[in-house]
Structures are given as C-alpha cells and as structure tokens.
PDB file of N, CA and C in Angstrom:
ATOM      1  N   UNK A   1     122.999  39.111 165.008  1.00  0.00           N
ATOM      2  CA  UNK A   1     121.595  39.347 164.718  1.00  0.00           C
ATOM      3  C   UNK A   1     121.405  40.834 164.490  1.00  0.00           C
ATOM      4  N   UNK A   2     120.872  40.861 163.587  1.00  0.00           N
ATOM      5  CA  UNK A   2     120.312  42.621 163.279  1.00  0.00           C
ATOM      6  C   UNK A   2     119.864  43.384 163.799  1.00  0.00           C
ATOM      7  N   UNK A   3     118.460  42.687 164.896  1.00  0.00           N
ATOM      8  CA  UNK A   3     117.596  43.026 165.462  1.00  0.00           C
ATOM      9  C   UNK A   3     117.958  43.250 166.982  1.00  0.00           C
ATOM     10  N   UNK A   4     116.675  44.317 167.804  1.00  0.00           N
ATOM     11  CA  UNK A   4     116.915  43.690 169.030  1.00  0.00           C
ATOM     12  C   UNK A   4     116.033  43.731 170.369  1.00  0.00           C
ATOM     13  N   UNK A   5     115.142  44.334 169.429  1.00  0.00           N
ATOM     14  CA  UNK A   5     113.924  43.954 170.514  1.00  0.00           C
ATOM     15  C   UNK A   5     113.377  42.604 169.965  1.00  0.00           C
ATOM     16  N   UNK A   6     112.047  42.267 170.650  1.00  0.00           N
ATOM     17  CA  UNK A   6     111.666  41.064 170.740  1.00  0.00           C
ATOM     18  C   UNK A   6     110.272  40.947 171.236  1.00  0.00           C
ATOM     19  N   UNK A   7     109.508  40.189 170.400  1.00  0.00           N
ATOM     20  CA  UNK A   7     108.070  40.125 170.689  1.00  0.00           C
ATOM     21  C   UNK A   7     107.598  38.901 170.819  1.00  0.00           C
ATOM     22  N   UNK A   8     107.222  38.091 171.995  1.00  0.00           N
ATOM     23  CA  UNK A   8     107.055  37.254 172.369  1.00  0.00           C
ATOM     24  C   UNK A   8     105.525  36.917 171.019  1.00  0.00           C
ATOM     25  N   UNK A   9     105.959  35.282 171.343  1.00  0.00           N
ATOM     26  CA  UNK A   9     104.791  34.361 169.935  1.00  0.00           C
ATOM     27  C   UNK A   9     103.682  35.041 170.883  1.00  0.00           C
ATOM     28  N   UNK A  10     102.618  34.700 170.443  1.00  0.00           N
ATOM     29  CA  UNK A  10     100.802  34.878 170.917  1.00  0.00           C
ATOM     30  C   UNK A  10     100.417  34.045 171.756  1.00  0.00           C
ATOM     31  N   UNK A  11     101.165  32.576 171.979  1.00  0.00           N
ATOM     32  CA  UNK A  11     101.246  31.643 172.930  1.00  0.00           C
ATOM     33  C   UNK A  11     101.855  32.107 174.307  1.00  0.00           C
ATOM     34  N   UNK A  12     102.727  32.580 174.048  1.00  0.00           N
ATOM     35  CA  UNK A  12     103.153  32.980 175.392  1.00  0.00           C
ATOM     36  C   UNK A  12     102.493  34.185 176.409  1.00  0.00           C
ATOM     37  N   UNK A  13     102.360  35.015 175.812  1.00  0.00           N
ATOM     38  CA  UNK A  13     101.229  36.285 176.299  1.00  0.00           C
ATOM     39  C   UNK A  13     100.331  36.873 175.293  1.00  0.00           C
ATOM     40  N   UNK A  14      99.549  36.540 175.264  1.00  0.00           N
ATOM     41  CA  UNK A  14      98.161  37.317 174.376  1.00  0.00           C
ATOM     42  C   UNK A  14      98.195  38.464 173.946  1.00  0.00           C
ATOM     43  N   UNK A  15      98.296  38.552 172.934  1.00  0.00           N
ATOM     44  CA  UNK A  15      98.322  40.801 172.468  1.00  0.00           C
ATOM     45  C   UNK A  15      97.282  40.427 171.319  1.00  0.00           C
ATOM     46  N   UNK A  16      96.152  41.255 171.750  1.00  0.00           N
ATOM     47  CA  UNK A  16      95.112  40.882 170.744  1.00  0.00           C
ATOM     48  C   UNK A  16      95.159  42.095 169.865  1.00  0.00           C
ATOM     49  N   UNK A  17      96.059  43.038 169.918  1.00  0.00           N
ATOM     50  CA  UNK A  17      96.155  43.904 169.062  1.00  0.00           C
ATOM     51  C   UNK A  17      97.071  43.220 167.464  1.00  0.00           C
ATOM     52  N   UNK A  18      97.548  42.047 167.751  1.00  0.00           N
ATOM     53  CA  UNK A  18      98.663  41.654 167.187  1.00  0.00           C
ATOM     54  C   UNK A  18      97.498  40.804 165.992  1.00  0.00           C
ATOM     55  N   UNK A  19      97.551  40.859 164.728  1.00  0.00           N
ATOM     56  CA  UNK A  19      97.184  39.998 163.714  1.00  0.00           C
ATOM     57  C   UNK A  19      97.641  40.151 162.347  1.00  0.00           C
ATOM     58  N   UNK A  20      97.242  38.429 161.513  1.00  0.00           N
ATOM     59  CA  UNK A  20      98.085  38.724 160.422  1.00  0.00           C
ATOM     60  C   UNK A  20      96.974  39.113 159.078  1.00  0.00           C
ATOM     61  N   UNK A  21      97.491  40.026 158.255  1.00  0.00           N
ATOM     62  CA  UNK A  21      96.328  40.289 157.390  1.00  0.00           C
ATOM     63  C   UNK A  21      96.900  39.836 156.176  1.00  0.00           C
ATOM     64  N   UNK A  22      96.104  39.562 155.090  1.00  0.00           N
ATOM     65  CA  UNK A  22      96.411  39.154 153.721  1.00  0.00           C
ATOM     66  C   UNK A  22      96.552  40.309 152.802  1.00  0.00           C
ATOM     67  N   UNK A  23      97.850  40.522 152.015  1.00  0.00           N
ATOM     68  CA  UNK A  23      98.059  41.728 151.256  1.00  0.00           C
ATOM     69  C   UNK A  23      97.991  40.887 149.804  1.00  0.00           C
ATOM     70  N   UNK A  24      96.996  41.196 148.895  1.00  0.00           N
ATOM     71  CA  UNK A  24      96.936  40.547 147.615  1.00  0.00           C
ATOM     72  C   UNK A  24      96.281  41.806 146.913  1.00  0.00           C
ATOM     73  N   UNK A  25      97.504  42.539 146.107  1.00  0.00           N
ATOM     74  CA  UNK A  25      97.146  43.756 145.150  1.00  0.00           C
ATOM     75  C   UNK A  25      96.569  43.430 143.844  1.00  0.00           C
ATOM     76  N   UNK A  26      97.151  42.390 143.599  1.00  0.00           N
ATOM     77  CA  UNK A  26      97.077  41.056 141.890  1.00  0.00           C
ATOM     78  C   UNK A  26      96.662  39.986 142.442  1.00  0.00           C
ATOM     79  N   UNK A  27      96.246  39.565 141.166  1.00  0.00           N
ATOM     80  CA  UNK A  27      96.215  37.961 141.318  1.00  0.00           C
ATOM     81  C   UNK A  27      97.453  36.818 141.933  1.00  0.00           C
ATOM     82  N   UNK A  28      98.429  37.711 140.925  1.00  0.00           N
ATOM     83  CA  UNK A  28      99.832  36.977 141.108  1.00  0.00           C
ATOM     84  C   UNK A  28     100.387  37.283 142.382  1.00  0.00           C
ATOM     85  N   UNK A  29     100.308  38.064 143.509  1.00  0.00           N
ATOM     86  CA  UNK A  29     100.665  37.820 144.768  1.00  0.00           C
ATOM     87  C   UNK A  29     100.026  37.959 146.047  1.00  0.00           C
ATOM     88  N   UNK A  30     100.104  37.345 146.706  1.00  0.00           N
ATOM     89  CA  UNK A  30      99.411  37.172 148.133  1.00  0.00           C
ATOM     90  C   UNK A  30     100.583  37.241 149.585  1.00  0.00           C
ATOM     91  N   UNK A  31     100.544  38.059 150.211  1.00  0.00           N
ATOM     92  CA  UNK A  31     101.701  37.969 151.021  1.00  0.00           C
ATOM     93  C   UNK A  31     100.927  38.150 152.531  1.00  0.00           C
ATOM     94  N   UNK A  32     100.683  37.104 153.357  1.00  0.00           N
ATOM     95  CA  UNK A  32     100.314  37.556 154.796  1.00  0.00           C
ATOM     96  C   UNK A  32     101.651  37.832 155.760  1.00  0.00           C
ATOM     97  N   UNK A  33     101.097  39.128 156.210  1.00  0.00           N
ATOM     98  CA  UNK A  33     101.942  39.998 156.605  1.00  0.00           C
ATOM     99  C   UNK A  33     101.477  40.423 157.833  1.00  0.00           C
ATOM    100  N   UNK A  34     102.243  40.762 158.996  1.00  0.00           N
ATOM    101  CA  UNK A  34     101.694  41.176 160.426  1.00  0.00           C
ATOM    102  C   UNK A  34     101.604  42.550 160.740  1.00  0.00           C
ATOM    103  N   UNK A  35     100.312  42.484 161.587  1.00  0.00           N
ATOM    104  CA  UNK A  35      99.832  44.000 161.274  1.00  0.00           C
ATOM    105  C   UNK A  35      99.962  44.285 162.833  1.00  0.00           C
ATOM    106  N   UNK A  36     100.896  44.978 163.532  1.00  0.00           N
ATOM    107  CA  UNK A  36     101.036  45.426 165.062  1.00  0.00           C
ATOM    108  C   UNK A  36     101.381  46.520 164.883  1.00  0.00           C
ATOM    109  N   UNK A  37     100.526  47.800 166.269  1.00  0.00           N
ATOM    110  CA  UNK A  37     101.141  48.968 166.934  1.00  0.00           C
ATOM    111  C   UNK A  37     100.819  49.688 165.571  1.00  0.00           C
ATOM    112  N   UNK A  38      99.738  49.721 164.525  1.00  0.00           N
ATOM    113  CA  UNK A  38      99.580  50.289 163.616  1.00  0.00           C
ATOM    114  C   UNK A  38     100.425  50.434 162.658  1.00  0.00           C
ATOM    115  N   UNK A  39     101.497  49.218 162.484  1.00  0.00           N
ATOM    116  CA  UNK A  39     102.539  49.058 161.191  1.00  0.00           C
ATOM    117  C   UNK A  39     102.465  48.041 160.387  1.00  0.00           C
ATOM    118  N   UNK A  40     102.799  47.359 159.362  1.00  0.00           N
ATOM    119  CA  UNK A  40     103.178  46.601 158.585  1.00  0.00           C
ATOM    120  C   UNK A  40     104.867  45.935 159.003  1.00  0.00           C
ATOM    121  N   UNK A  41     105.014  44.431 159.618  1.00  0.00           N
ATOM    122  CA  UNK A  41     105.917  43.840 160.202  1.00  0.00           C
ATOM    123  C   UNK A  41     106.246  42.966 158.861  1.00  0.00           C
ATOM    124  N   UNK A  42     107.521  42.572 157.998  1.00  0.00           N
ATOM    125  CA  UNK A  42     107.428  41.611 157.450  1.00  0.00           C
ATOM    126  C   UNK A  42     108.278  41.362 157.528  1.00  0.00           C
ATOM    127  N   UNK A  43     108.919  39.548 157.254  1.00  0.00           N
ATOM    128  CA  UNK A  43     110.872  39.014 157.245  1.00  0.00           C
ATOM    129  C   UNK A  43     111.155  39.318 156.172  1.00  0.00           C
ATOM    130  N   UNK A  44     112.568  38.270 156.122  1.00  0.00           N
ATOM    131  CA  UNK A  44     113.038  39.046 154.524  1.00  0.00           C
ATOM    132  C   UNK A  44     112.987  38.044 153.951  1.00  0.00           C
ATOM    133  N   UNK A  45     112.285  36.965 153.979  1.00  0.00           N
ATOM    134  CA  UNK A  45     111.256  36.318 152.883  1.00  0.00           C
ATOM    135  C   UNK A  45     110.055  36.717 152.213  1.00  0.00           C
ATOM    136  N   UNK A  46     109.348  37.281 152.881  1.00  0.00           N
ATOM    137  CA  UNK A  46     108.374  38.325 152.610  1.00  0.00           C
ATOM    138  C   UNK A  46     108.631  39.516 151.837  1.00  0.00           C
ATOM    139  N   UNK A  47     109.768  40.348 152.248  1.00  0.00           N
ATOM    140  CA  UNK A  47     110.304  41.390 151.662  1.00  0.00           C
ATOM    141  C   UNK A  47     110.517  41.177 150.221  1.00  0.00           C
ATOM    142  N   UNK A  48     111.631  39.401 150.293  1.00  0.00           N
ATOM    143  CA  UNK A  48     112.089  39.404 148.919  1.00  0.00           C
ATOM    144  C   UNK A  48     110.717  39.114 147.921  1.00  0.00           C
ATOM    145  N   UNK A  49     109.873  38.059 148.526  1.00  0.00           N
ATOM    146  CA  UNK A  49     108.709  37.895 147.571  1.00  0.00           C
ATOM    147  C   UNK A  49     107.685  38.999 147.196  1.00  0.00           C
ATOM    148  N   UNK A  50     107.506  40.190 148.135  1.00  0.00           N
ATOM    149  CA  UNK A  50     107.122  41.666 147.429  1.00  0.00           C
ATOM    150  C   UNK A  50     107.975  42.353 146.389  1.00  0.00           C
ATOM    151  N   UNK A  51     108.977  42.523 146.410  1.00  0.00           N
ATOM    152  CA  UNK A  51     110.097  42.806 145.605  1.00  0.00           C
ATOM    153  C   UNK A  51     110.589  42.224 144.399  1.00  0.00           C
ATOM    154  N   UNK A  52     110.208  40.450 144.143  1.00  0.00           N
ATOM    155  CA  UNK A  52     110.444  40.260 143.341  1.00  0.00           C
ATOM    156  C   UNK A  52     112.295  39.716 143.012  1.00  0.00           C
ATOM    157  N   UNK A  53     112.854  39.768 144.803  1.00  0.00           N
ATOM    158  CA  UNK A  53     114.334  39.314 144.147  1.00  0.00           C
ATOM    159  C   UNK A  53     114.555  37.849 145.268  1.00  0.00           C
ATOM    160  N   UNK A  54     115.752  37.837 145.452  1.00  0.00           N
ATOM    161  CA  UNK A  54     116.249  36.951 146.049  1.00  0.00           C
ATOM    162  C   UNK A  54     116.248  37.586 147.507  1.00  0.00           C
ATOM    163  N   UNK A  55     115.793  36.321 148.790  1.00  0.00           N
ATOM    164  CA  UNK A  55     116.043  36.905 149.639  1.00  0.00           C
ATOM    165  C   UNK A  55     117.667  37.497 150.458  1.00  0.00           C
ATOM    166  N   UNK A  56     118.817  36.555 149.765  1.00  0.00           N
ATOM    167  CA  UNK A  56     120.314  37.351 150.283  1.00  0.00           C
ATOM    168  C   UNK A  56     120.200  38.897 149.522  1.00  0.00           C
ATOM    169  N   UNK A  57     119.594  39.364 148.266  1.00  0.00           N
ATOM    170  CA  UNK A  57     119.390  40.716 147.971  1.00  0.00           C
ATOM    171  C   UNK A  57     118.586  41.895 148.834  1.00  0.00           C
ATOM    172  N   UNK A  58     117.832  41.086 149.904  1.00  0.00           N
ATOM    173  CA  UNK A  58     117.330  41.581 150.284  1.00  0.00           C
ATOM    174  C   UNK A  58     118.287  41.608 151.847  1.00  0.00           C
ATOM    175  N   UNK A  59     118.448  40.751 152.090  1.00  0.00           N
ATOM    176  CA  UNK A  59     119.376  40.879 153.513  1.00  0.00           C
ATOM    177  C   UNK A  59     120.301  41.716 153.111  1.00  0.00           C
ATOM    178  N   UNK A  60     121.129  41.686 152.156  1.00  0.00           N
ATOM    179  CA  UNK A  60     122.128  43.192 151.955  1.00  0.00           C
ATOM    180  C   UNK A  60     121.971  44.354 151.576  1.00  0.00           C
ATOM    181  N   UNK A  61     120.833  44.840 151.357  1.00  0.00           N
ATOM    182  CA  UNK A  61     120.157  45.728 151.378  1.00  0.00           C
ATOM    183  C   UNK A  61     119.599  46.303 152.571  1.00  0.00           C
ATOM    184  N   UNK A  62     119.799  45.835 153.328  1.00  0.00           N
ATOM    185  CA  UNK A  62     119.082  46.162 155.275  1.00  0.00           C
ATOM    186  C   UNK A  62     120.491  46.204 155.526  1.00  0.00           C
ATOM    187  N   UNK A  63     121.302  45.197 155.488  1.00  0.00           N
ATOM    188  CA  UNK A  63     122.816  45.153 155.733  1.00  0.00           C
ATOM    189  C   UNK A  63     123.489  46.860 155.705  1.00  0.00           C
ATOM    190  N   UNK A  64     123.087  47.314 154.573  1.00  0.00           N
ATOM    191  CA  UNK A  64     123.468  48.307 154.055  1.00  0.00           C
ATOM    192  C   UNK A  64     122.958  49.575 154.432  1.00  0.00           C
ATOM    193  N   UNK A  65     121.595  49.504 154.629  1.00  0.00           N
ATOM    194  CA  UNK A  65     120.380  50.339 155.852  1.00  0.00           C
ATOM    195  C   UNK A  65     121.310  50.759 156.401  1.00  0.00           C
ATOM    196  N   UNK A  66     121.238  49.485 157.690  1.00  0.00           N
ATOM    197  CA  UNK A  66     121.447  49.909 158.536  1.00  0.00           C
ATOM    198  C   UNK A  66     123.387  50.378 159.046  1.00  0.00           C
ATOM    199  N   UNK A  67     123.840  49.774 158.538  1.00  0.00           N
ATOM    200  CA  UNK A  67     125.463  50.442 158.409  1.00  0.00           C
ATOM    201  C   UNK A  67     125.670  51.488 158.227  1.00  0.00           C
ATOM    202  N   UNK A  68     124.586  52.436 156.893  1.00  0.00           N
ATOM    203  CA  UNK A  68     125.227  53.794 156.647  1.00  0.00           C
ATOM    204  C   UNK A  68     124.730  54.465 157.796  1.00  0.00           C
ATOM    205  N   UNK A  69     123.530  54.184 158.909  1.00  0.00           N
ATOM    206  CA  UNK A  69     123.160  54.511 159.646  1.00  0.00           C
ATOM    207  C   UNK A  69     122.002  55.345 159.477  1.00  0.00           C
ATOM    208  N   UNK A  70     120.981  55.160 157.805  1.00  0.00           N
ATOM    209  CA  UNK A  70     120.106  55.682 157.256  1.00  0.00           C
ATOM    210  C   UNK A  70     118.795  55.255 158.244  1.00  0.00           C
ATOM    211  N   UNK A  71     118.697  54.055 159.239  1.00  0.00           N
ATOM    212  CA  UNK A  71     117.364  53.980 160.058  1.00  0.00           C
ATOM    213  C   UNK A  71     118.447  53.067 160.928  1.00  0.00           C
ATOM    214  N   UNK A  72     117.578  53.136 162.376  1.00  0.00           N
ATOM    215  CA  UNK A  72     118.403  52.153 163.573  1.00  0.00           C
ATOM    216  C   UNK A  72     117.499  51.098 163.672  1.00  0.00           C
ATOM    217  N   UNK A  73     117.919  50.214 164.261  1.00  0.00           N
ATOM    218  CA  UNK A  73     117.415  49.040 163.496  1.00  0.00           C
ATOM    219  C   UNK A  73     116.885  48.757 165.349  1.00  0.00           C
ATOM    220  N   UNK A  74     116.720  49.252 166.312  1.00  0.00           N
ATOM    221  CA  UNK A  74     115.763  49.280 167.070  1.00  0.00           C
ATOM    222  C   UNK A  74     114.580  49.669 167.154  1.00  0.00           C
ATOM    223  N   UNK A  75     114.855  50.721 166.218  1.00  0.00           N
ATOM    224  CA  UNK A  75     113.028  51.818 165.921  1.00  0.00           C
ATOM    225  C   UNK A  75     112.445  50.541 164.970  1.00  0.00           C
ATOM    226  N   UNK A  76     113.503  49.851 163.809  1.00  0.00           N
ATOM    227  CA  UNK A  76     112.760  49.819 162.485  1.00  0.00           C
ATOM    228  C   UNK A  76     112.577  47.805 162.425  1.00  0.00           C
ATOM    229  N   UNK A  77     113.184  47.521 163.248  1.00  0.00           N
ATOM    230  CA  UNK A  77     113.320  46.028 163.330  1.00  0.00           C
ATOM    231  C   UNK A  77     113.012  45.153 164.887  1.00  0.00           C
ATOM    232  N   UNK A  78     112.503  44.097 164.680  1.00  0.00           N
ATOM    233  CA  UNK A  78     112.122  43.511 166.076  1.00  0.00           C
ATOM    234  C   UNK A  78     111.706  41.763 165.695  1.00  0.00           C
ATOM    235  N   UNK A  79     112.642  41.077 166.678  1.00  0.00           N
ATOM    236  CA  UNK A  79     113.096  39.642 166.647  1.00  0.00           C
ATOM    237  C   UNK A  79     111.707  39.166 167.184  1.00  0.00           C
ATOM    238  N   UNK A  80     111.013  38.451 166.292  1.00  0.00           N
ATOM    239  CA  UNK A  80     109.428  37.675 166.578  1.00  0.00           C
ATOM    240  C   UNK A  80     109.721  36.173 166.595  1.00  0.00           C
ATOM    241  N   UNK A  81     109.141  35.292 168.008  1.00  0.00           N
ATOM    242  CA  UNK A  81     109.435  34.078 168.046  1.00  0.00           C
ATOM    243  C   UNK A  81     108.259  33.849 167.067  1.00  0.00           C
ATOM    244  N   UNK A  82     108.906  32.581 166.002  1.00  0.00           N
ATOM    245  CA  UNK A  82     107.583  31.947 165.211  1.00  0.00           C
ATOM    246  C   UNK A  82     108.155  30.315 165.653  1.00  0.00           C
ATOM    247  N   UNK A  83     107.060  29.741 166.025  1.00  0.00           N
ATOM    248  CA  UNK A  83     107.296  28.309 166.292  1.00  0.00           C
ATOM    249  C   UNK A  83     106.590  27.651 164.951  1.00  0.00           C
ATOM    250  N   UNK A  84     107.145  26.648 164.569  1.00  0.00           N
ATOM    251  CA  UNK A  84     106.915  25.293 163.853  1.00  0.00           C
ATOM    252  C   UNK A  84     107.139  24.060 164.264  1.00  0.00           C
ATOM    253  N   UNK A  85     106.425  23.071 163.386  1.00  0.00           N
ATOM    254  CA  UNK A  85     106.546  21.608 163.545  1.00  0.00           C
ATOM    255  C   UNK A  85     107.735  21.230 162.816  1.00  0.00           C
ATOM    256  N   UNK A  86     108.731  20.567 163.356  1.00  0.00           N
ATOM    257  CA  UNK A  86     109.934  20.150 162.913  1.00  0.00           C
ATOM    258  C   UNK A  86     110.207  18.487 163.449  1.00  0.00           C
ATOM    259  N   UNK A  87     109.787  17.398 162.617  1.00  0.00           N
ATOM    260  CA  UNK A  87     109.724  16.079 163.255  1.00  0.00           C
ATOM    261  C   UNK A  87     109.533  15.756 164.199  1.00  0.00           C
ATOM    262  N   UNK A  88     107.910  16.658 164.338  1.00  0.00           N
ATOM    263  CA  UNK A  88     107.040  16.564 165.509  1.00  0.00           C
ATOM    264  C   UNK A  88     107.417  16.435 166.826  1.00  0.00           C
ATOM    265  N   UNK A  89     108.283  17.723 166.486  1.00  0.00           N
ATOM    266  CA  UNK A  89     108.694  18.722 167.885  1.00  0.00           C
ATOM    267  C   UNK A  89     108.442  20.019 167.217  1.00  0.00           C
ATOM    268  N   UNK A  90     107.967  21.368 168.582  1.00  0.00           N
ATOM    269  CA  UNK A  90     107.881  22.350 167.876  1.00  0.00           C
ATOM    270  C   UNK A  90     109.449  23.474 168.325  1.00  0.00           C
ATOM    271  N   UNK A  91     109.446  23.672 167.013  1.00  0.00           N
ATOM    272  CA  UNK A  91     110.669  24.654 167.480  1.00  0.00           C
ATOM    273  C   UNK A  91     110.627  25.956 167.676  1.00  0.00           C
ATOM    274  N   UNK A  92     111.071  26.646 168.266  1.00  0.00           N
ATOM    275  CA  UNK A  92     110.686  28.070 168.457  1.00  0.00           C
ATOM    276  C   UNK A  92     112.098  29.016 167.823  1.00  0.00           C
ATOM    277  N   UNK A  93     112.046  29.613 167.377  1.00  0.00           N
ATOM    278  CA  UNK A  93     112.990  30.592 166.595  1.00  0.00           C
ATOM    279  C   UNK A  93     112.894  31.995 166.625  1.00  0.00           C
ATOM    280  N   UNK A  94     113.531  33.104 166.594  1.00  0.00           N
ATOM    281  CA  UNK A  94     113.554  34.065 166.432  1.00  0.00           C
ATOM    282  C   UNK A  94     113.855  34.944 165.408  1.00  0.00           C
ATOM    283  N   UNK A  95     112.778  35.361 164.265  1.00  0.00           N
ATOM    284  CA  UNK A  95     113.019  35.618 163.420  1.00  0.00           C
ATOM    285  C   UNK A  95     112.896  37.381 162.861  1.00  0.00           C
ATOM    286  N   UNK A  96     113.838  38.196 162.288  1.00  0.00           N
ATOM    287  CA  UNK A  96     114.292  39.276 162.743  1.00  0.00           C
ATOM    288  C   UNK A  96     112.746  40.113 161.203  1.00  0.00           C
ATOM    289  N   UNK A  97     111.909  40.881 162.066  1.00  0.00           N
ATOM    290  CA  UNK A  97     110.652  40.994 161.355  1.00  0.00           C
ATOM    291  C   UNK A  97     111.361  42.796 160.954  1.00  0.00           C
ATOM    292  N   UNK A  98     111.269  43.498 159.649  1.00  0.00           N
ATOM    293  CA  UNK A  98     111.045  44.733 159.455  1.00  0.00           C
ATOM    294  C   UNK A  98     109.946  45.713 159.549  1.00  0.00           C
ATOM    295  N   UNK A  99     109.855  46.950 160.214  1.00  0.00           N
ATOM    296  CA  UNK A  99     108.136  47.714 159.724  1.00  0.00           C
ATOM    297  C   UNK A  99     108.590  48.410 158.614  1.00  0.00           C
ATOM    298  N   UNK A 100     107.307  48.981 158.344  1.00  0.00           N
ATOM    299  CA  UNK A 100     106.981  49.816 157.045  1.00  0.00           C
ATOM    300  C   UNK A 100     108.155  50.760 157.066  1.00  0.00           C
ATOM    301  N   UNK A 101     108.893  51.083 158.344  1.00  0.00           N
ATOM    302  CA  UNK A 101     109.783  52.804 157.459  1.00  0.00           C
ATOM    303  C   UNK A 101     110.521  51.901 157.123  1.00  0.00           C
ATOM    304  N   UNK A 102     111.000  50.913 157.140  1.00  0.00           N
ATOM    305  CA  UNK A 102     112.465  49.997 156.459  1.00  0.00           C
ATOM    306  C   UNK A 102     112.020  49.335 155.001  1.00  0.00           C
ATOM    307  N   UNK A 103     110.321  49.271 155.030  1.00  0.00           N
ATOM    308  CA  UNK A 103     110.360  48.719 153.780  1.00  0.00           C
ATOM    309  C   UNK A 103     110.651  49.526 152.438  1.00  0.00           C
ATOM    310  N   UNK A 104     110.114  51.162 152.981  1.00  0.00           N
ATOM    311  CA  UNK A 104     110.580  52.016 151.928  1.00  0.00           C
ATOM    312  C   UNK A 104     112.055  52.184 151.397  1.00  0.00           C
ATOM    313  N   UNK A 105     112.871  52.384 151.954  1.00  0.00           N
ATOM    314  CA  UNK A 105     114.492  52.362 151.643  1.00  0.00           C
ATOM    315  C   UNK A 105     114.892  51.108 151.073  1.00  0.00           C
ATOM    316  N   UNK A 106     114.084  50.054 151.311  1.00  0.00           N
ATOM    317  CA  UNK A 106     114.682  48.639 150.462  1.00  0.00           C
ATOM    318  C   UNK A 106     114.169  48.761 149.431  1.00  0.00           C
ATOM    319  N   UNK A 107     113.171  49.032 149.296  1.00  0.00           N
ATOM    320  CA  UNK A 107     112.028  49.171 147.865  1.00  0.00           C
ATOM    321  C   UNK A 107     112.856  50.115 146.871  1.00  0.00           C
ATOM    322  N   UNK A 108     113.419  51.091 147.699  1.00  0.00           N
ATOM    323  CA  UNK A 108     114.411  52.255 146.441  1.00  0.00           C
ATOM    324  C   UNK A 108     115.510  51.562 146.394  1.00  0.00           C
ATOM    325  N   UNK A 109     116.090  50.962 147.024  1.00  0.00           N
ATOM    326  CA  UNK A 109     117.538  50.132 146.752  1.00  0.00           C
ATOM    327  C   UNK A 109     117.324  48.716 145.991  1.00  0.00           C
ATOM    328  N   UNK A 110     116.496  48.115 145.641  1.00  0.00           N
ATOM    329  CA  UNK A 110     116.144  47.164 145.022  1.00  0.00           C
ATOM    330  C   UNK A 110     115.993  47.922 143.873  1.00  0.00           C
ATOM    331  N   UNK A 111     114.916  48.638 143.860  1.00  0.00           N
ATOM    332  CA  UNK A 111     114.431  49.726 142.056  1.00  0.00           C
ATOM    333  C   UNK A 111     116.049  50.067 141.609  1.00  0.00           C
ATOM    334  N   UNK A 112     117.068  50.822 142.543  1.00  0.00           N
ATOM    335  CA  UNK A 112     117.639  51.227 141.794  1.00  0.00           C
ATOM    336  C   UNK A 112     119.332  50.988 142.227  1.00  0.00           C
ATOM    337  N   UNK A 113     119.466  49.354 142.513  1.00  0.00           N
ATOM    338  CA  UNK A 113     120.400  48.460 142.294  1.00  0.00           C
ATOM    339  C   UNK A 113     120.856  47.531 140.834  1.00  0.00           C
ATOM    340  N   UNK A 114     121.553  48.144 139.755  1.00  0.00           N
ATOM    341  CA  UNK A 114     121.416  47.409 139.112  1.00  0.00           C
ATOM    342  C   UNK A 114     122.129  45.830 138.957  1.00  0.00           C
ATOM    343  N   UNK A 115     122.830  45.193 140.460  1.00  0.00           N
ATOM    344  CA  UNK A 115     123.280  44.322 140.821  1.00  0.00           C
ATOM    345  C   UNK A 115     122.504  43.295 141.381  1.00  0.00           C
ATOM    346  N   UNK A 116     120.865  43.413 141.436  1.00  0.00           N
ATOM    347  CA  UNK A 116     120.246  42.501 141.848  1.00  0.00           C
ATOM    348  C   UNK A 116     119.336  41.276 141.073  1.00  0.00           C
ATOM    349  N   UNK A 117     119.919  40.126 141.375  1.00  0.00           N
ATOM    350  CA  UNK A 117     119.412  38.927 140.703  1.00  0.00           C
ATOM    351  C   UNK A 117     118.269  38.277 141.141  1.00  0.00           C
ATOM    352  N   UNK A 118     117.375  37.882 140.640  1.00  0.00           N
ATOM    353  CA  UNK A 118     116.255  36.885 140.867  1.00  0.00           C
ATOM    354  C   UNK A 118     116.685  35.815 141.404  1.00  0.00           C
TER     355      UNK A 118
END
C-alpha cells in the first residue's frame, strides 16, 4: 500500500470538518472530491478522470512520485475507509486518497509524458 495514515469513514467518529464538495469547471466534468484540514483529497479514479487518462497512468505516476522521493507519501497521501453495498453486505475498504501538493506533480507528469494512453 502506498499510503499510511488513515482516516476513519464519518460513521465511525464524526469530523464535521470533513465534506465532499462538487468540482464542475465545464459542463463536461463534475468530480466530487473531499475537502479536509483545508485540502483537496482525491483517489486515483478521480485523479485519472481530472486528467483525462487511464487510471494505471495515473498509479505510475505517484509510483514514480513517490520513489524518486520528490513528496513522502505520509505528508501527501492518507488511506480513507469508504464503505459500500456489495450483495447487501456493506464492505468497508481502504482506499489510498491524494491532497493537492501530489496533485500538482501528477498534473506535470501526465502534460508532459508522452507515454500516456486514454
């Protein structure tokens, strides 16, 4: 796992600082995105659908972050339980969320990767 802190769902302890806001610049995209501790939190489904690529382009691109050792992925990343309905059981998962300083360095490595596919 990439990540390694961890922020408990809203079910488990209440942080009313914690909410999700709707980012729609165009018509053509709408991305709700979590807004905590005064940052922008998003996965790398989110990432890839701002970006415009595939989300494995986007996982190797953080891959790559964080290896050269350009951001630590404790400051810049943090494992968020999201529960769903899964044949009506809910499952709880841990899914590894980025803030805003990580979204900038993917945003320049996406612009100026010319190896990345849709």
């Amino acid at each position: 796992m990439l990540c390694h802190r961890t922020h408990r769902h809203p079910m488990d302890t209440p942080a009313p600082q914690n909410e999700i806001v709707v980012y729609q610049p165009d018509g053509d995209l709408r991305l709700e995105v979590r807004l905590e501790a005064e940052t922008v939190w998003l996965n790398q489904s989110k990432l890839a659908e701002l970006f415009g690529v595939d989300r494995t382009v986007i996982n190797r691109h953080i891959h790559n972050i964080f290896k050269s050792g350009e951001l630590d992925s404790t400051a810049t990343c943090a494992n968020i339980a999201q529960v769903q309905d899964e044949g009506g059981r809910l499952i709880r998962r841990l899914i590894p969320f980025y803030n805003l300083d990580h979204c900038c360095p993917i945003k320049t490595q996406v612009t100026n990767s010319p190896n990345n596919s849709n």
